[in-house]
Protein backbone atom coordinates (compact mmCIF):
# COMPACT_ATOMS: atom_id res chain seq x y z
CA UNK A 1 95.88 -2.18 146.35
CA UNK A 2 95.92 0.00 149.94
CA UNK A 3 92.64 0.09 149.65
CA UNK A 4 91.44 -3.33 149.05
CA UNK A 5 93.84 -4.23 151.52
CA UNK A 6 92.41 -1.96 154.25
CA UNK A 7 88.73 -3.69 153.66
CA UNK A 8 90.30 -6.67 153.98
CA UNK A 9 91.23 -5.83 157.51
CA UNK A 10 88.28 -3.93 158.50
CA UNK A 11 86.09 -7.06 157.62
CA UNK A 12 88.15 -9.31 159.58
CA UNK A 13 89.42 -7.18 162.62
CA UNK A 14 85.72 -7.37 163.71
CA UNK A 15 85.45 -11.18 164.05
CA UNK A 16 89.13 -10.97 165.90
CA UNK A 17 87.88 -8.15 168.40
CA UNK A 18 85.07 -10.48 169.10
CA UNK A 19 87.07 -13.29 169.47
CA UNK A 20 89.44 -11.45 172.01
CA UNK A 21 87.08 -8.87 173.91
CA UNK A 22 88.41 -10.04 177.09
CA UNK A 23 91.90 -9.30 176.77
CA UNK A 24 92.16 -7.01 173.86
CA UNK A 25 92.73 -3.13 174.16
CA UNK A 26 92.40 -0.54 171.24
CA UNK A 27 94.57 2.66 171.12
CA UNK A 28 94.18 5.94 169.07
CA UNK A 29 97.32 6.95 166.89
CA UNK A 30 96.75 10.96 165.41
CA UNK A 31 98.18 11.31 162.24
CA UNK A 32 100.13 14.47 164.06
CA UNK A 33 101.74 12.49 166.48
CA UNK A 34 105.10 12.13 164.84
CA UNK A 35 107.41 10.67 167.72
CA UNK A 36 106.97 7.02 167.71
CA UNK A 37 107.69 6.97 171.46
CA UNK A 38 104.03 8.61 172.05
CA UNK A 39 102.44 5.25 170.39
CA UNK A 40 105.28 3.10 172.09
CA UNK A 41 104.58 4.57 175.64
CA UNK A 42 101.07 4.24 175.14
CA UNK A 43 101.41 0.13 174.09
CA UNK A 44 103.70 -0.42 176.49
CA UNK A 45 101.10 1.01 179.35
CA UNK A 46 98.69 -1.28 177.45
CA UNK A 47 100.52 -4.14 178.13
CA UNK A 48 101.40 -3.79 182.14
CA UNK A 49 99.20 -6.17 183.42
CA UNK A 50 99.60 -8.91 186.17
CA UNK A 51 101.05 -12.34 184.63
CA UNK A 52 99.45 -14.48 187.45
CA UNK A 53 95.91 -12.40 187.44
CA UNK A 54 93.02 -14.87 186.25
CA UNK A 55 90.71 -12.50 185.69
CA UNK A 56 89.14 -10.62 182.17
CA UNK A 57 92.10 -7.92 181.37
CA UNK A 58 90.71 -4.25 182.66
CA UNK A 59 91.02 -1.26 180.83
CA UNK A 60 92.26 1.53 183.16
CA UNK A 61 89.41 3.22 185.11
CA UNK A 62 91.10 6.67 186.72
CA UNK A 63 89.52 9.24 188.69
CA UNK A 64 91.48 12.50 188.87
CA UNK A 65 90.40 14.71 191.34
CA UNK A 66 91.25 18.20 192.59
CA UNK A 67 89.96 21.35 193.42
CA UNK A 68 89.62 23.99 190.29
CA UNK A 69 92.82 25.50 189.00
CA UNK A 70 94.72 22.30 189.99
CA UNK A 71 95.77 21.34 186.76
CA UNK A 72 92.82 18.76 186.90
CA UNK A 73 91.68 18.66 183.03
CA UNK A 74 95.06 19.19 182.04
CA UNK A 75 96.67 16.63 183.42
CA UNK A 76 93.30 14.28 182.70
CA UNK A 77 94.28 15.25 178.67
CA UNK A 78 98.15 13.69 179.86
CA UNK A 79 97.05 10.80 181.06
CA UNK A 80 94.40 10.05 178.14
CA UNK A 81 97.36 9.87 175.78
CA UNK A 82 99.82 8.21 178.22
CA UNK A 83 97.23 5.24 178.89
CA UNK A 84 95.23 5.02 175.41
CA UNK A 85 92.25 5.98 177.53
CA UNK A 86 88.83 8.39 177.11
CA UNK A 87 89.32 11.33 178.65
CA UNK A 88 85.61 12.27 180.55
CA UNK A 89 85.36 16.15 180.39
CA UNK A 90 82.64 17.17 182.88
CA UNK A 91 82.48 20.55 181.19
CA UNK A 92 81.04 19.66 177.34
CA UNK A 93 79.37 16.98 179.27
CA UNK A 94 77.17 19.57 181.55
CA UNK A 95 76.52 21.93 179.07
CA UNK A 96 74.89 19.05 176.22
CA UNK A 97 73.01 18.12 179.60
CA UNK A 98 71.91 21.89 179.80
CA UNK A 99 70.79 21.95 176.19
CA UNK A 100 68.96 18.66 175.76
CA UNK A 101 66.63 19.89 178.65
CA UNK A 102 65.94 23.06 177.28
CA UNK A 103 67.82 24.88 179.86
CA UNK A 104 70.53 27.83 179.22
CA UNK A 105 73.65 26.71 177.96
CA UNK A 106 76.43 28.25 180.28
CA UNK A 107 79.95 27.18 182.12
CA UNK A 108 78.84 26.04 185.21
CA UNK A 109 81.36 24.28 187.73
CA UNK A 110 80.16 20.56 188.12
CA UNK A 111 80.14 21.40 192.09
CA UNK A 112 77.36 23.55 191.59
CA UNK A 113 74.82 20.51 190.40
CA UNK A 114 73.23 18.16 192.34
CA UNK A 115 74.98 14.70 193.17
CA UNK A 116 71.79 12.87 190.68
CA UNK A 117 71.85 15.05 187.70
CA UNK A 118 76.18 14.64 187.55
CA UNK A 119 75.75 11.24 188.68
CA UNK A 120 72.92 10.81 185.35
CA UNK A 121 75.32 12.19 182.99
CA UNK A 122 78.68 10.62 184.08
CA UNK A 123 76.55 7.09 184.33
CA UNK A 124 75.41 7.77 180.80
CA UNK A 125 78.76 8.90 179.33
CA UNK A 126 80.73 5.89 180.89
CA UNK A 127 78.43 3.33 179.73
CA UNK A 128 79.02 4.52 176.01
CA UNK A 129 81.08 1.86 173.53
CA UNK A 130 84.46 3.95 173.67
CA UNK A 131 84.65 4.31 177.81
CA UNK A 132 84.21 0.07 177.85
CA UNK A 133 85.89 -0.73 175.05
CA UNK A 134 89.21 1.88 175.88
CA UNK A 135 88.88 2.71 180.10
CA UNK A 136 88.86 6.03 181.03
CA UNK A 137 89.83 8.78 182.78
CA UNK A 138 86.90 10.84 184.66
CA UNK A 139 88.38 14.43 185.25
CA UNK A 140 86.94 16.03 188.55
CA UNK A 141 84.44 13.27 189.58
CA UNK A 142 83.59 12.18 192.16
CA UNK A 143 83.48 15.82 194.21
CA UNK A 144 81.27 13.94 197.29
CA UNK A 145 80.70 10.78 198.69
CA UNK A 146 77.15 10.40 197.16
CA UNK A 147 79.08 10.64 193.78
CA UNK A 148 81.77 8.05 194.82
CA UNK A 149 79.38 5.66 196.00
CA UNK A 150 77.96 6.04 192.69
CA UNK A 151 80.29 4.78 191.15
CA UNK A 152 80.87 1.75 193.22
CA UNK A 153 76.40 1.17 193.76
CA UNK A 154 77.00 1.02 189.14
CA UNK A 155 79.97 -1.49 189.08
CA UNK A 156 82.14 1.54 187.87
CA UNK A 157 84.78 1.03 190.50
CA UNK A 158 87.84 2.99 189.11
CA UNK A 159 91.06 0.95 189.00
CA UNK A 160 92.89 4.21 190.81
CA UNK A 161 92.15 7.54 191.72
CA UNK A 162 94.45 10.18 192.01
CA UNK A 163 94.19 13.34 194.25
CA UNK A 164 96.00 16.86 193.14
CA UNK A 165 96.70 18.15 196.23
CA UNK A 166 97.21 22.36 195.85
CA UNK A 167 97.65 25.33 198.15
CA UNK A 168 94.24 27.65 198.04
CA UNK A 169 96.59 30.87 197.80
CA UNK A 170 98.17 28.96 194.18
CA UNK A 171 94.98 28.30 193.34
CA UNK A 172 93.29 31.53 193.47
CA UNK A 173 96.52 32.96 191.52
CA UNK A 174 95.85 30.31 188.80
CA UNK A 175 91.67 30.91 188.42
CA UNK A 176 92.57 34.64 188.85
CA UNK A 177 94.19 34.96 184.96
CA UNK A 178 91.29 32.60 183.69
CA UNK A 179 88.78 34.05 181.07
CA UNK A 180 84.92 32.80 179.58
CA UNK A 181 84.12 32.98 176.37
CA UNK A 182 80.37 33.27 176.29
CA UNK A 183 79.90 32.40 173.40
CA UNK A 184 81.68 28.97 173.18
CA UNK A 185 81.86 28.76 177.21
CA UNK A 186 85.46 27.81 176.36
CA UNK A 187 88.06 29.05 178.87
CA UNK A 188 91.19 30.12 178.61
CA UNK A 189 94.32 31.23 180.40
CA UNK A 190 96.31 32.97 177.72
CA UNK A 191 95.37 35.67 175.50
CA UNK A 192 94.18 33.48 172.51
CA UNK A 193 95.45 34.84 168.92
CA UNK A 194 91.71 35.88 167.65
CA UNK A 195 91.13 39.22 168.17
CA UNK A 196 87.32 38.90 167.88
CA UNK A 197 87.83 36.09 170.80
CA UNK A 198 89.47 38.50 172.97
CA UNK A 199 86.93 41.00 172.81
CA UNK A 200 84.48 39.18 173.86
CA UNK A 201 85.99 37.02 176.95
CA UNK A 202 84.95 37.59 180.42
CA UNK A 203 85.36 36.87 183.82
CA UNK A 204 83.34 34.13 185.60
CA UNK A 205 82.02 35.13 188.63
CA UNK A 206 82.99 31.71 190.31
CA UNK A 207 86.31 32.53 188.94
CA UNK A 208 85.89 35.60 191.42
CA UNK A 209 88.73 35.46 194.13
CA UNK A 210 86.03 35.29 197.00
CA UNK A 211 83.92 32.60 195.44
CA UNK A 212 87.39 30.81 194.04
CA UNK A 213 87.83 30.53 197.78
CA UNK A 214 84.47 29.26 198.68
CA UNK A 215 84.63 26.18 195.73
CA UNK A 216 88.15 25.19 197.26
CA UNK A 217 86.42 25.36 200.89
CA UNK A 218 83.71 23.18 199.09
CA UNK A 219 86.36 20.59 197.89
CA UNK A 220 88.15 20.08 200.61
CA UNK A 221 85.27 19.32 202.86
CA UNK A 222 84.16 17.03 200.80
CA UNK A 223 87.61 15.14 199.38
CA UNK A 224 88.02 13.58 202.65
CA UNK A 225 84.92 11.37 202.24
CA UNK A 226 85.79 10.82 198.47
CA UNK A 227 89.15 8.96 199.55
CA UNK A 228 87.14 6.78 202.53
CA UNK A 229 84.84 5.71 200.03
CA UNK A 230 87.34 4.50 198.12
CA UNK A 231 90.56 3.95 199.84
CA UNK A 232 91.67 0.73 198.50
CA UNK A 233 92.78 2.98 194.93
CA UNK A 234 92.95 6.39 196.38
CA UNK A 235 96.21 7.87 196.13
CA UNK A 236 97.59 11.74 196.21
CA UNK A 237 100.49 13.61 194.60
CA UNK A 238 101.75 17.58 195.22
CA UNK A 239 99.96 19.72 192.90
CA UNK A 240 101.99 23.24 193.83
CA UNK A 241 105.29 21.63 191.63
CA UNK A 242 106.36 22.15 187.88
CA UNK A 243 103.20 20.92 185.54
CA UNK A 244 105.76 17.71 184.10
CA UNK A 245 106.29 16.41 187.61
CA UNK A 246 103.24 16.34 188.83
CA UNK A 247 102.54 14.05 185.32
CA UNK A 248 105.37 11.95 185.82
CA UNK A 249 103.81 10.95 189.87
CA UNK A 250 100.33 10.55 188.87
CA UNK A 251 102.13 7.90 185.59
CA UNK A 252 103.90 6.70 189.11
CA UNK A 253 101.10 6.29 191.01
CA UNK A 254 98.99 4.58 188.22
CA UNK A 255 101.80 2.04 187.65
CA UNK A 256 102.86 1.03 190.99
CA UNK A 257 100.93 -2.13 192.25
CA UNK A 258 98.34 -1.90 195.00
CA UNK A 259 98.83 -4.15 198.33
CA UNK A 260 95.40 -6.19 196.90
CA UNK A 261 97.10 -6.40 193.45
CA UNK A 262 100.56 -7.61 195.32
CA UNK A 263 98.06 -9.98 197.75
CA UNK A 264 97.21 -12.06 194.59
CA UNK A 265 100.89 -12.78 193.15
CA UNK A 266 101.88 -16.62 194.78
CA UNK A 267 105.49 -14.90 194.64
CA UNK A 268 104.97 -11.73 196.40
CA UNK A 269 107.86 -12.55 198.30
CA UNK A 270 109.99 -12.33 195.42
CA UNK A 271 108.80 -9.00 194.64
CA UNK A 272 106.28 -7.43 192.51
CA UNK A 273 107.11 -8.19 188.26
């Protein structure tokens, strides 16, 4: 009877989706995810939207940006599961771009490609059925103003962008403990448990002090002209605080109306609802 019930929803949940593509948003529940506040934060999220908007309902579109050993991707992961959205990786992105052209498969930091290839791969990845159908959040991107215009040149406009803002010196302590696996070019902070993992894992030589210091330089001469190419969304929060705050003022900053959003509500003098 469960099953015949769940084809019976799976043939008709397709004509509904169609029916509602403009307004309807799809979230992910894990089978792990035992507190029912996870999938009630996540609906709720889903469902703060402007009453006296006329346009097609938008799923989120967040840039989080940051310089390495910000928190970036961690915080990206956060977010993902706060909002329902896709999380965009740059990592696993670069290194299927790296073996679909033949070339050798290794961690390289996304700052160290040119603004086309990233901008090819991060087009490609965003225009797949999951990033329009759910939003996303693109960790790390965009790193220049080439990128950000980008995204604005592809109608990819994100809804906000965040920046981690972090002191270089707690930076290069962070990247400092950081380790490669060569193997799966998976990094990691901690000791993992395998033993033959441990044996193997090595130290990047980006994640070098020296050259930790250079990508940070690289960052923050660039960030500047991120946030001017897109200042109606850009926002910032302290990155050098406990890992839980600075997740509880990006949810703040993601939440809290913009001035344009406020502009359209015929009672903004009564206060945003």
């Amino acid at each position: 009877m469960i099953n015949t019930r769940l084809q019976q929803y799976q043939r008709h949940v397709i004509s509904i989706v169609e029916l509602f593509k403009n307004v309807i948003r799809q979230i992910e529940v894990k089978t792990e995810d035992d507190d029912q506040n996870d999938t009630f934060n996540t609906i709720k999220a889903n469902l703060h939207v402007r009453p006296y908007a006329n346009a097609p309902l938008r799923h989120p579109r967040i840039c989080v940006v940051g310089p390495c050993g910000s928190g970036r991707t961690s915080q990206c992961r956060v977010v993902a599961k706060q909002y329902g959205v896709v999380h965009v990786d740059l990592a696993p992105l670069i290194r299927a771009y790296q073996k679909a052209n033949g070339m050798t498969v290794e961690d390289i930091p996304p700052e160290f490609m040119s603004d086309e290839e990233l901008c090819s791969v991060v087009g490609r990845r965003l225009s797949q059925t999951d990033c329009a159908r759910k939003g996303w959040v693109l960790d790390g991107f965009p790193k220049t103003a080439a990128q950000a215009e980008f995204l604005r040149q592809s109608h990819l406009w994100p809804t906000r962008l965040v920046q981690i803002r972090i002191d270089e010196e707690e930076v290069v302590n962070r990247v400092s403990s950081r380790r490669i696996d060569p193997v799966t070019c998976n990094a990691y902070y901690r000791s993992p448990n395998s033993v033959a993992i441990r044996q193997r894992l090595v130290q990047a030589d980006f994640d070098q002090p020296a050259n930790v210091r250079a990508r940070v330089k690289m960052h923050n001469d660039n960030i500047d002209r991120v946030l001017q190419t897109l200042p109606m969304v850009a926002n910032a929060v302290n990155g050098n605080v406990d890992f839980n705050d600075v997740s509880k003022n990006i949810f703040a900053r993601l939440d809290e109306a913009l001035p344009t959003e406020l502009a359209q509500d015929p009672n903004a003098a009564d206060g945003y609802s």
